[in-house]
C-alpha atoms as a PDB file:
ATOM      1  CA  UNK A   1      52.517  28.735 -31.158  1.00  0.00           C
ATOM      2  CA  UNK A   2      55.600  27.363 -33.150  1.00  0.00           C
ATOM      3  CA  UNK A   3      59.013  27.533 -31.243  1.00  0.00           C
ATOM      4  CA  UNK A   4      62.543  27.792 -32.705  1.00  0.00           C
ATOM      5  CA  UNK A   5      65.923  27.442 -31.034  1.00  0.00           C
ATOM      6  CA  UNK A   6      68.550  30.128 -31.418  1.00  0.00           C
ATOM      7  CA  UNK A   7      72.299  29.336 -30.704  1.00  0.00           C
ATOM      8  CA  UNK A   8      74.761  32.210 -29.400  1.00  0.00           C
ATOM      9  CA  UNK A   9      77.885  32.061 -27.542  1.00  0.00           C
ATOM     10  CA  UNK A  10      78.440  33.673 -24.159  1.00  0.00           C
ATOM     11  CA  UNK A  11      82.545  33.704 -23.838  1.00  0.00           C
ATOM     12  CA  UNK A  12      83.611  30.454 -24.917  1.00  0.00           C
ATOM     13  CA  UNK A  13      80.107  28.494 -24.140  1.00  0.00           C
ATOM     14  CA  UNK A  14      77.845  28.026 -26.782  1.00  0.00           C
ATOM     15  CA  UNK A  15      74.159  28.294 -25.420  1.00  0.00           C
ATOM     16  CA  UNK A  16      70.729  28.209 -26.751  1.00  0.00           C
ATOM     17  CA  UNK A  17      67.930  29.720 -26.796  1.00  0.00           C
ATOM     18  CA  UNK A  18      63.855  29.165 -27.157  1.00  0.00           C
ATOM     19  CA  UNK A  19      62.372  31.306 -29.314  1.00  0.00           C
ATOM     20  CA  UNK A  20      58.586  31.366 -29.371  1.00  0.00           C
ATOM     21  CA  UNK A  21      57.026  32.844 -32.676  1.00  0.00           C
ATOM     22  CA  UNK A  22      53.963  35.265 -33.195  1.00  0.00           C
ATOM     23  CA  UNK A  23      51.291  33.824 -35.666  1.00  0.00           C
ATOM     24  CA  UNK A  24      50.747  35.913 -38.344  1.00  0.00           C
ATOM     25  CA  UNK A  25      46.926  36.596 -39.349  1.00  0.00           C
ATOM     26  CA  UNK A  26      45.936  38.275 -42.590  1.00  0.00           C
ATOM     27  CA  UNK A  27      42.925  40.376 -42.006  1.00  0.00           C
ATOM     28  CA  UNK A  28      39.785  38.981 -43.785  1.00  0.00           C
ATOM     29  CA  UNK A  29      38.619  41.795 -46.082  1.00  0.00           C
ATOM     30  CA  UNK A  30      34.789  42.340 -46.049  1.00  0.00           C
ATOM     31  CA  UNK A  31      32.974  41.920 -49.358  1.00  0.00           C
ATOM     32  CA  UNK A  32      32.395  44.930 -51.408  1.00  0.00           C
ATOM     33  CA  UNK A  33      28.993  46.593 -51.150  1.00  0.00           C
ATOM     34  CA  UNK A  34      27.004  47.636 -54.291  1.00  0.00           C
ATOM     35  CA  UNK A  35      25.502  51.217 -54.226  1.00  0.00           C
ATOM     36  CA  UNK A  36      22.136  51.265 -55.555  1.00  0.00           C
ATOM     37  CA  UNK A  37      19.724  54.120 -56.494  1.00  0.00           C
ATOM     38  CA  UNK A  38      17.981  52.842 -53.775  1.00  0.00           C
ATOM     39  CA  UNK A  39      20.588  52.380 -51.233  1.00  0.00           C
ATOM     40  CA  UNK A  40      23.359  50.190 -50.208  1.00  0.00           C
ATOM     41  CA  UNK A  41      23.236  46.225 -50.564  1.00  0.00           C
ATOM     42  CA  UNK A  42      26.214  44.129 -49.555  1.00  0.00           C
ATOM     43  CA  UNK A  43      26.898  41.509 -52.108  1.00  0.00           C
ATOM     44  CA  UNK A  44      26.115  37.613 -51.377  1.00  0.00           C
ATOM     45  CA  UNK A  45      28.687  35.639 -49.762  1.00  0.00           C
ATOM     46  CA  UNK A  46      30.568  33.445 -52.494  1.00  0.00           C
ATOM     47  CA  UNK A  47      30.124  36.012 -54.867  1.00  0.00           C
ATOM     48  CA  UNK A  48      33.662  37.368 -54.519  1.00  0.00           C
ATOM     49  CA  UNK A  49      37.401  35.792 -53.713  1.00  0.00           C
ATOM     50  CA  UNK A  50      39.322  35.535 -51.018  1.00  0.00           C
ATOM     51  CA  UNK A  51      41.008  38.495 -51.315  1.00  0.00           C
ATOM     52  CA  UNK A  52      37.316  40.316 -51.514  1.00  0.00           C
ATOM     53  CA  UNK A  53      37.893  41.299 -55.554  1.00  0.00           C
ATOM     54  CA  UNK A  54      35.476  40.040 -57.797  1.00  0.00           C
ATOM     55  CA  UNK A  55      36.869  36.491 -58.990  1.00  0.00           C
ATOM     56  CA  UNK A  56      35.359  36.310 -62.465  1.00  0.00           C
ATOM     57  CA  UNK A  57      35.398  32.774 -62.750  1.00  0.00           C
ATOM     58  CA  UNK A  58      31.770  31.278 -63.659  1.00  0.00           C
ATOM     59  CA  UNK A  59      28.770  32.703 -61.994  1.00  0.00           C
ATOM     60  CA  UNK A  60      27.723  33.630 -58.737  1.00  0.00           C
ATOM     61  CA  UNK A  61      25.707  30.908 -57.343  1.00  0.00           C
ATOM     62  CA  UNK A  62      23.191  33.574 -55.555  1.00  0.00           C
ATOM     63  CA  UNK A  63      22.624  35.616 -58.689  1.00  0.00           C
ATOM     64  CA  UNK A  64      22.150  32.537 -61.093  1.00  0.00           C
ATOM     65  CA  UNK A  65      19.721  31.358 -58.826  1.00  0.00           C
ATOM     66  CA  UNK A  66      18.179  34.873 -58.872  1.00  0.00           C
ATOM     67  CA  UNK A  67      18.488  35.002 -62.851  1.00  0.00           C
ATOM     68  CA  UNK A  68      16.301  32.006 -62.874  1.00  0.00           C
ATOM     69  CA  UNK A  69      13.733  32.523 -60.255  1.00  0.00           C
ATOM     70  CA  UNK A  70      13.375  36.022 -62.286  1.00  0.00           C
ATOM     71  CA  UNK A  71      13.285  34.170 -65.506  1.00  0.00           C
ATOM     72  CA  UNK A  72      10.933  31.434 -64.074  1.00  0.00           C
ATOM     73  CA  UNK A  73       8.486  33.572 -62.808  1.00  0.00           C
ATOM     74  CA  UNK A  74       8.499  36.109 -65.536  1.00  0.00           C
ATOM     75  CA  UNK A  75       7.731  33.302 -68.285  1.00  0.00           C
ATOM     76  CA  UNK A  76       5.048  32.199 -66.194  1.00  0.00           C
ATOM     77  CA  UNK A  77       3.292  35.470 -66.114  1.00  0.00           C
ATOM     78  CA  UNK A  78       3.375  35.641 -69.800  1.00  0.00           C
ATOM     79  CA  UNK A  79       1.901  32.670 -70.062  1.00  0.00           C
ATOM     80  CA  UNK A  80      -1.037  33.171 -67.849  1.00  0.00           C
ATOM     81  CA  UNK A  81      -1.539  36.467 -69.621  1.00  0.00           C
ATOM     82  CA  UNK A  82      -1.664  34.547 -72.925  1.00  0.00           C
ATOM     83  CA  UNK A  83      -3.540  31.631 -71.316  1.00  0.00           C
ATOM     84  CA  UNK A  84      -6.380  33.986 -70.207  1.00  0.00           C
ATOM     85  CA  UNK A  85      -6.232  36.204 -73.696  1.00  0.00           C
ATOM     86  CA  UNK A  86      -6.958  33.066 -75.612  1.00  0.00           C
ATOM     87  CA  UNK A  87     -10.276  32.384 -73.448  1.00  0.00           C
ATOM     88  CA  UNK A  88     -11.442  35.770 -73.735  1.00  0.00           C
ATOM     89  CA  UNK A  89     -10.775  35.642 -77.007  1.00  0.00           C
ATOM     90  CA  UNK A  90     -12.477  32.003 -77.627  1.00  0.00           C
ATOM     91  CA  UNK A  91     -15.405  33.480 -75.414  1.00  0.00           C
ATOM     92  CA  UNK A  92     -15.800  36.466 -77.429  1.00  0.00           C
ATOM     93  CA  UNK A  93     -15.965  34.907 -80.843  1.00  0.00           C
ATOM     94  CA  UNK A  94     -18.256  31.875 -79.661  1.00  0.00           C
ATOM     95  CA  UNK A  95     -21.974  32.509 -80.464  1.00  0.00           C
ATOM     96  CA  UNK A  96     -24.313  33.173 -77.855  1.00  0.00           C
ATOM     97  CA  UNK A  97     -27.263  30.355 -77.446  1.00  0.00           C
ATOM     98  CA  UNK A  98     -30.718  31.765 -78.359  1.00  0.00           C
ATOM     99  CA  UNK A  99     -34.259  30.746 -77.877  1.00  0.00           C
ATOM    100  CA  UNK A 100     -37.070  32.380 -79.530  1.00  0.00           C
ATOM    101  CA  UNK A 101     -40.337  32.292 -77.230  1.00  0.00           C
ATOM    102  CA  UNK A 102     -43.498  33.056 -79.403  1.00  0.00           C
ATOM    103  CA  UNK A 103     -46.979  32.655 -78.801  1.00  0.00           C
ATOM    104  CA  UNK A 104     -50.118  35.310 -78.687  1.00  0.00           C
ATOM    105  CA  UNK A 105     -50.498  38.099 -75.898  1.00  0.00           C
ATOM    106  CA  UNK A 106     -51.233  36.737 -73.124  1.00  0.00           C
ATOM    107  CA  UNK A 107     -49.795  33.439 -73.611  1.00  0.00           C
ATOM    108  CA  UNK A 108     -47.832  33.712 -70.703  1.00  0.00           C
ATOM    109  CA  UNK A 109     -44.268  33.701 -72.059  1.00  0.00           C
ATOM    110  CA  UNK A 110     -43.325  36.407 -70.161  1.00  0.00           C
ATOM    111  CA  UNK A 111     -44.274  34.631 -66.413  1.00  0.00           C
ATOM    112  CA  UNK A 112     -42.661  31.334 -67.957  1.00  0.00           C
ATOM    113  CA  UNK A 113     -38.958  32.662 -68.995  1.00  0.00           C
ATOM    114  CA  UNK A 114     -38.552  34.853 -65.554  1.00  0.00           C
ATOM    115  CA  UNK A 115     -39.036  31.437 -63.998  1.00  0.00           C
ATOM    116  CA  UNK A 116     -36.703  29.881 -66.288  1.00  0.00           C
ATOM    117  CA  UNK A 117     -34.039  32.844 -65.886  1.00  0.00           C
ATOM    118  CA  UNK A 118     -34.082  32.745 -62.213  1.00  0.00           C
ATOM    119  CA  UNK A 119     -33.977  28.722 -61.731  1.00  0.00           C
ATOM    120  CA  UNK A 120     -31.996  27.743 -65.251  1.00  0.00           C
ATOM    121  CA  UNK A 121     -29.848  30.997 -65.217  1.00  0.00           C
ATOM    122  CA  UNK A 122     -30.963  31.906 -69.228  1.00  0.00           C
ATOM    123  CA  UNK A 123     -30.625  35.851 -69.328  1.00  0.00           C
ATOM    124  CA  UNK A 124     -34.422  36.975 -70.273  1.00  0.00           C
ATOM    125  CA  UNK A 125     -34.761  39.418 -72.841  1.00  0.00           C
ATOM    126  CA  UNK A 126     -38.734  41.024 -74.233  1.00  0.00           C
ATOM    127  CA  UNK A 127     -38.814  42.504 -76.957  1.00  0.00           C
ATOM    128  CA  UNK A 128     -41.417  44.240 -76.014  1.00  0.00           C
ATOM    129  CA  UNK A 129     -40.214  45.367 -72.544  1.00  0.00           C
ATOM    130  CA  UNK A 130     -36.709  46.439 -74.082  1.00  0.00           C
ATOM    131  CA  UNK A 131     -38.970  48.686 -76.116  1.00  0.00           C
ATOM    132  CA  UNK A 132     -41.188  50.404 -73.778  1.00  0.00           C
ATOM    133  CA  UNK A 133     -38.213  50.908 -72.034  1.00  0.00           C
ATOM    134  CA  UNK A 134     -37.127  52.453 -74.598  1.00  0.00           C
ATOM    135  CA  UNK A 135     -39.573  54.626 -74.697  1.00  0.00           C
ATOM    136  CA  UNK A 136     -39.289  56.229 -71.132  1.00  0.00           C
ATOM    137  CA  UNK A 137     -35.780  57.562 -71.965  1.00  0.00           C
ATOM    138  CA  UNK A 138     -35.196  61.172 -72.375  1.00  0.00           C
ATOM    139  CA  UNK A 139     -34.448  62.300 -75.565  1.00  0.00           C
ATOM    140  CA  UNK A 140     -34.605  59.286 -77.607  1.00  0.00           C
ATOM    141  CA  UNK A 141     -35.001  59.734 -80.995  1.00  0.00           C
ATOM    142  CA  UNK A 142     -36.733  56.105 -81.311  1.00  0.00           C
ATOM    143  CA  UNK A 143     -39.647  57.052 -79.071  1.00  0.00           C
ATOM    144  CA  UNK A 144     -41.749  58.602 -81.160  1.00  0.00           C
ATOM    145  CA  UNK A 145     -41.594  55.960 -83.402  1.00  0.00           C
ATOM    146  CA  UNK A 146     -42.452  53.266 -81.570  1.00  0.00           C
ATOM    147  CA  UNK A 147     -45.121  54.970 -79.480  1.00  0.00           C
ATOM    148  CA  UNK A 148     -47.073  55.386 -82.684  1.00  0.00           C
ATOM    149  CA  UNK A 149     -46.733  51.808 -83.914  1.00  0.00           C
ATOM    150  CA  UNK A 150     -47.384  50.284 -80.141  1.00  0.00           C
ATOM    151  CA  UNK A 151     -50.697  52.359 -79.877  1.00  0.00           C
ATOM    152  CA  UNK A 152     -51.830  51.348 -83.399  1.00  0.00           C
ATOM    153  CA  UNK A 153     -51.145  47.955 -82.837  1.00  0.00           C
ATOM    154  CA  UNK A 154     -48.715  47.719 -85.448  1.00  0.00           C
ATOM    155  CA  UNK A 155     -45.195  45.343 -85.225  1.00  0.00           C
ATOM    156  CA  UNK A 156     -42.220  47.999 -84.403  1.00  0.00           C
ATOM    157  CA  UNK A 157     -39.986  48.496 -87.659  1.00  0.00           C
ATOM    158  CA  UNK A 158     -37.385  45.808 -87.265  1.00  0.00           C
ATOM    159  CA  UNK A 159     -34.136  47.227 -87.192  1.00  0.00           C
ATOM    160  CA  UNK A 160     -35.640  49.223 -83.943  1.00  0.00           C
ATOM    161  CA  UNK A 161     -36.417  46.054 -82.298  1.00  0.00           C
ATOM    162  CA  UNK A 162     -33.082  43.838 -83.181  1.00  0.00           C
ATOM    163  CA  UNK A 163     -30.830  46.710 -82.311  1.00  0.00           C
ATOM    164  CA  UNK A 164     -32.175  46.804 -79.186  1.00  0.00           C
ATOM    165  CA  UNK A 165     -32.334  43.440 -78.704  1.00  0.00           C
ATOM    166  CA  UNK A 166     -28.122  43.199 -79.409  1.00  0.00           C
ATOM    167  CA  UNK A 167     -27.182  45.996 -77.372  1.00  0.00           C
ATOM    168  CA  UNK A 168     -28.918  44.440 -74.431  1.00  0.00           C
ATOM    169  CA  UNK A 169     -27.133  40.773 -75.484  1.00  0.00           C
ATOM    170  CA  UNK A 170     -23.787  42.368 -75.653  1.00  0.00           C
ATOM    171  CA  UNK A 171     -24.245  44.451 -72.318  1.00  0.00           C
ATOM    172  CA  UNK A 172     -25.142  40.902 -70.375  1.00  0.00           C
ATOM    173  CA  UNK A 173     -22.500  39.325 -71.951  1.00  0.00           C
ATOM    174  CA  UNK A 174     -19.583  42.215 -71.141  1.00  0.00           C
ATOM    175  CA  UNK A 175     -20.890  42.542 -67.717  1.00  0.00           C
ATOM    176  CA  UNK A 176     -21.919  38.950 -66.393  1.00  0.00           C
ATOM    177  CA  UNK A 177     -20.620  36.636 -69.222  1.00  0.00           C
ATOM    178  CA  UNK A 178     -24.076  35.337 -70.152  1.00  0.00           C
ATOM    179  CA  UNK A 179     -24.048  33.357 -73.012  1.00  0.00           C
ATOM    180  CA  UNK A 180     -27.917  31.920 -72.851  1.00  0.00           C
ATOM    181  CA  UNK A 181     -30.773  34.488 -73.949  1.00  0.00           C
ATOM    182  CA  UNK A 182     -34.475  33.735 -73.866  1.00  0.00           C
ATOM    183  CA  UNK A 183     -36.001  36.196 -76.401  1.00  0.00           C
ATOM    184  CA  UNK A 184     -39.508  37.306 -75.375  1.00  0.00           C
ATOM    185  CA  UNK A 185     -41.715  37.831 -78.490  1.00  0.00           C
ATOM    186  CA  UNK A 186     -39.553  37.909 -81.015  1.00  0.00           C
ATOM    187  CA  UNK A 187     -39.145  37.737 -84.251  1.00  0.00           C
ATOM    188  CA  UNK A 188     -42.919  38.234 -85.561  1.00  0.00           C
ATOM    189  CA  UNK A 189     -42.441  38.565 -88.389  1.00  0.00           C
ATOM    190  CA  UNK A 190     -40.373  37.999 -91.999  1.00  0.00           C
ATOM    191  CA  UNK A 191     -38.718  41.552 -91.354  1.00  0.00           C
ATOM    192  CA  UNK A 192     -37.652  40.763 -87.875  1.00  0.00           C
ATOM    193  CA  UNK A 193     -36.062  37.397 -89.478  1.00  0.00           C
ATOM    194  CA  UNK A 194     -34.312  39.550 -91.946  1.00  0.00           C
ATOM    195  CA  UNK A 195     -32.945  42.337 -89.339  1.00  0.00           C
ATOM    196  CA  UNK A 196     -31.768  39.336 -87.198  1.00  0.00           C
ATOM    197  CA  UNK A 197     -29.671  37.669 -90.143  1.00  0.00           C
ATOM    198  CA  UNK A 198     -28.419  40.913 -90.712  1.00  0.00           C
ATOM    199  CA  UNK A 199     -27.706  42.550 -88.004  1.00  0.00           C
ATOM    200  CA  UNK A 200     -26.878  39.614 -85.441  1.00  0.00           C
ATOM    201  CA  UNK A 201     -26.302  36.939 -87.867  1.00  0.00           C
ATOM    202  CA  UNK A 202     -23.549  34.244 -86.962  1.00  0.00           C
ATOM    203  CA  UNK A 203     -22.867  35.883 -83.395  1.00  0.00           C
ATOM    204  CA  UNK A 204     -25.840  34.219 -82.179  1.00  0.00           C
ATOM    205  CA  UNK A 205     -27.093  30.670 -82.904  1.00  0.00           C
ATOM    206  CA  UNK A 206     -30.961  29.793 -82.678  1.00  0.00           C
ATOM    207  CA  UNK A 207     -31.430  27.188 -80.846  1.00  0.00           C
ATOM    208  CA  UNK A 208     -35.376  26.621 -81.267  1.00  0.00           C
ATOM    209  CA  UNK A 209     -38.426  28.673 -81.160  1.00  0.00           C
ATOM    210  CA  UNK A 210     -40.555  27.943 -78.178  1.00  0.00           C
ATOM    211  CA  UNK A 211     -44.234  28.096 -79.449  1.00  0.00           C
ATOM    212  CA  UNK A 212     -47.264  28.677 -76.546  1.00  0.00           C
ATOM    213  CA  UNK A 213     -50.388  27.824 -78.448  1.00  0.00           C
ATOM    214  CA  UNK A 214     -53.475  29.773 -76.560  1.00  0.00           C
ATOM    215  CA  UNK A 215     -57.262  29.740 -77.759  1.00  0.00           C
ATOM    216  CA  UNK A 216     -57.938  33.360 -78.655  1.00  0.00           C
ATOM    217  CA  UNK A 217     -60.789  33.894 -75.702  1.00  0.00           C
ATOM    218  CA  UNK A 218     -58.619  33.140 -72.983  1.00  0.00           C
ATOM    219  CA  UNK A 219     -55.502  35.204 -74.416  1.00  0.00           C
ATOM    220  CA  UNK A 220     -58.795  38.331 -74.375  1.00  0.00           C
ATOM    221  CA  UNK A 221     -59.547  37.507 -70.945  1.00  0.00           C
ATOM    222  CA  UNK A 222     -56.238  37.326 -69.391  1.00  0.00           C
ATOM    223  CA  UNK A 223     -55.333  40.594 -71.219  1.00  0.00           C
ATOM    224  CA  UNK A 224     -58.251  42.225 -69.902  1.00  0.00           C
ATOM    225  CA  UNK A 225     -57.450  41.045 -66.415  1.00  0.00           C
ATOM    226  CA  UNK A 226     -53.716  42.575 -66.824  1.00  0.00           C
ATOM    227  CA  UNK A 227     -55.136  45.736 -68.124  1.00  0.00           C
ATOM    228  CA  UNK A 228     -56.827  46.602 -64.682  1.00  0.00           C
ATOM    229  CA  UNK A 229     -53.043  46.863 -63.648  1.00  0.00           C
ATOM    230  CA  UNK A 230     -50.523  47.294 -65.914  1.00  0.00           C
ATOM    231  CA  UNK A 231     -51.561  50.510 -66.837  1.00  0.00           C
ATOM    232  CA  UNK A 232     -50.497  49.820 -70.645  1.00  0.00           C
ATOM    233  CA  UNK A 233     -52.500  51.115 -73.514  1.00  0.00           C
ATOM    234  CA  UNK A 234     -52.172  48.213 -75.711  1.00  0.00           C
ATOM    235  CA  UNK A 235     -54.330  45.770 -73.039  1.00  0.00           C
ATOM    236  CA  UNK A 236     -57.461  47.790 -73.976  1.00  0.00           C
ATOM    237  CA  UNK A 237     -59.916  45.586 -76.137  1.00  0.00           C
ATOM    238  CA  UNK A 238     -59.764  47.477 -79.298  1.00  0.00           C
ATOM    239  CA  UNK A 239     -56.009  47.371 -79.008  1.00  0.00           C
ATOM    240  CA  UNK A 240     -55.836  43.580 -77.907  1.00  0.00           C
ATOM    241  CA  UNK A 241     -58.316  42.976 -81.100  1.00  0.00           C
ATOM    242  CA  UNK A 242     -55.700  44.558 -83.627  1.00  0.00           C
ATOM    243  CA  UNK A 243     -52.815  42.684 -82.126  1.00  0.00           C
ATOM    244  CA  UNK A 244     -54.784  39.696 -82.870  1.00  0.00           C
ATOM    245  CA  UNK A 245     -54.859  39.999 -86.173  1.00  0.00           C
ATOM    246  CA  UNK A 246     -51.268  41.512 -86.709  1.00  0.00           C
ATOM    247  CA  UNK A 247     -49.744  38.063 -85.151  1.00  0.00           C
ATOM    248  CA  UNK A 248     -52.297  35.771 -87.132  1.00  0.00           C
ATOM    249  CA  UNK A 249     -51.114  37.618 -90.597  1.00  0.00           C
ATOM    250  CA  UNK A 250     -47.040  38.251 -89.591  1.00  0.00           C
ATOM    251  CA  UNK A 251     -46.444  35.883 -86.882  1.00  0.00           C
ATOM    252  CA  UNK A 252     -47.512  32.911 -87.825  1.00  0.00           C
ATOM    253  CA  UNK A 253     -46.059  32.239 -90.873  1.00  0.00           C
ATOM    254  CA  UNK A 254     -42.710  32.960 -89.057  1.00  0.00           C
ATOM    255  CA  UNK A 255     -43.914  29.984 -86.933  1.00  0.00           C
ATOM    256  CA  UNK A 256     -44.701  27.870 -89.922  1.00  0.00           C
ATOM    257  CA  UNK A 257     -41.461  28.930 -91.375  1.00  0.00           C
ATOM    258  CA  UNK A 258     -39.061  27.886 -88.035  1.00  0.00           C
ATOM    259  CA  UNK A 259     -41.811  24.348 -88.045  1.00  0.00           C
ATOM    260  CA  UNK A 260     -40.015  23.109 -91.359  1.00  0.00           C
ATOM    261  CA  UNK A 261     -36.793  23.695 -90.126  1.00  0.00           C
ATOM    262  CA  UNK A 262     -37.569  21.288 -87.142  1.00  0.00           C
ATOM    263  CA  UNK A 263     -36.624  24.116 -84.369  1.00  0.00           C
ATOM    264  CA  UNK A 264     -40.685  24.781 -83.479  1.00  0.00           C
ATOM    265  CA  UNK A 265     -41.087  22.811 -79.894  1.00  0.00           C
ATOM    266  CA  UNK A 266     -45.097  23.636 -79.157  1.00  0.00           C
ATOM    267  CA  UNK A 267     -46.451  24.465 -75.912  1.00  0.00           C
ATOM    268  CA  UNK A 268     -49.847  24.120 -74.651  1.00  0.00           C
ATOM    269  CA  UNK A 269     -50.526  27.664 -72.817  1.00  0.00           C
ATOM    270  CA  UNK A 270     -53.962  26.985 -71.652  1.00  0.00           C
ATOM    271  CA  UNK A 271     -52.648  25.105 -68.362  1.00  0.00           C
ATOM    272  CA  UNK A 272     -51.269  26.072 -65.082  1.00  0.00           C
ATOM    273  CA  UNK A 273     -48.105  27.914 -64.514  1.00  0.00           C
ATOM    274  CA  UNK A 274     -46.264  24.762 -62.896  1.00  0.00           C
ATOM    275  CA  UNK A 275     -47.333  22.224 -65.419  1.00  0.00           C
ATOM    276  CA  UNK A 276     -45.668  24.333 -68.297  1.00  0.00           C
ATOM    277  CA  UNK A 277     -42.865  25.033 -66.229  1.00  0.00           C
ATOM    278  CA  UNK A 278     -42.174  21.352 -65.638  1.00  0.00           C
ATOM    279  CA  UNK A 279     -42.487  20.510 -69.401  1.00  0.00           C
ATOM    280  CA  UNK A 280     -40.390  23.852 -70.241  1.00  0.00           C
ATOM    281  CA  UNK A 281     -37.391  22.961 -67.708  1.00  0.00           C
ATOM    282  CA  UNK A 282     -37.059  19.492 -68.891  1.00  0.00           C
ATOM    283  CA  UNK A 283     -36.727  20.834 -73.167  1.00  0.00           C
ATOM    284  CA  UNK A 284     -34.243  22.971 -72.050  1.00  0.00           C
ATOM    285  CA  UNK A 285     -32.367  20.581 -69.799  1.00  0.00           C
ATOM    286  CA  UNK A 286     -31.969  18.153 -72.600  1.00  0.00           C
END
């Protein structure tokens, strides 16, 4: 500690004297706390002067740093959020891919685009299985109506059939994102073109029509076969003879119609499951 000499006189002598001094400290005041809703929090070091007031000179380092973590992160978030709005959006408004798969009853398009759906991942949609489904449900104001045209024979009336057809698209596509559809047996005919222009139009974009070309007596034969278990009306022979003529005088021309359009790619039926799958997996493909 610091010394200092004192003089004082004792009689006549003059005499000194050491005088060792106390330091002085100044208490070091504690920073202020901040009372929260939540509870106390002591303010960040550097945040306030030496005699513990605020200092109000600049900013605090630790809260500018905060302001722009805060800021960072929040301007990031937005982003994402507007990042993932625009795909969603750009997802939503691009068309789905379509493929049209005609042919007889009994062609086989059915066996053919389950294959393709499981190994090419194409969502497969019938026509004419979204119908009979259709015609199991409860209450269903559309059952009667196509329960009369199925056992006459007779093509479903179109709006029915594409209706159908869309909800089913827009169901795979909300709940899996599937943006490829192989349409079983449809359109077949110039009414089903229409409904599908009209009621799907520009949401979907046709690809091609896949065309499985069948002599008649085989298409009879293999219906007959399915008959003894499928348990479906429309495989009896009176039944498979009116179909028959319904797709040579409605269908066909539909073919002949997608043909001059160049989107027809034919497909000869009368050969073995693998050899049509081969030919079928490389059109895609490409």
């Amino acid at each position: 500690p610091p010394t200092t000499e004192k003089s004082y006189y004792h009689g006549n002598k003059k005499k000194t004297r050491t005088i060792h001094q106390k330091r002085r400290t100044t208490p070091t005041k504690l920073p202020r706390l901040h009372i929260a809703h939540n509870g106390i929090k002591m303010a960040p070091p550097g945040c306030f002067s030496k005699d513990g007031a605020s200092s109000g000179k600049g900013f605090c380092p630790f809260s500018l740093f905060l302001f722009g973590a805060t800021a960072y992160s929040f301007v990031r978030h937005l982003q994402s959020k507007s990042c993932k709005r625009a795909i969603d959006d750009a997802t939503a408004s691009e068309p789905s891919r379509v493929v049209f798969v005609l042919g007889g009853p009994g062609a086989g398009k059915g066996t053919q685009c389950q294959l393709l759906s499981e190994k090419l991942n194409w969502a497969h949609l019938s026509a004419g299985d979204l119908l009979r489904e259709e015609r199991k449900k409860d209450g269903s104001e559309l059952a009667d109506v196509i329960n009369a045209n199925i056992s006459a024979g007779k093509i479903v009336p179109s709006e029915i059939t594409v209706q159908l057809i869309k909800n089913a698209m827009e169901q795979l596509r909300k709940e899996k994102g599937q943006m490829k559809f192989l349409i079983d047996g449809f359109p077949r005919s110039e009414g089903n073109v229409n409904a599908w222009n009209d009621v799907v139009g520009e949401d979907a974009n046709v690809e091609c029509v896949l065309y499985f070309e069948c002599p008649e007596d085989i298409l009879t034969s293999r219906l007959l076969e399915r008959g003894k278990t499928s348990g479906r009306s429309d495989d009896s022979i009176d039944v498979i003879r009116k179909r028959f003529i319904t797709y040579r005088d409605e269908s066909m021309p539909i073919i002949d119609m997608y043909e001059k359009e160049g989107k027809v790619r034919k497909i000869i039926a009368d050969r073995s499951i693998e050899e049509i799958y081969e030919e079928l997996e490389a059109l895609l493909k490409n």
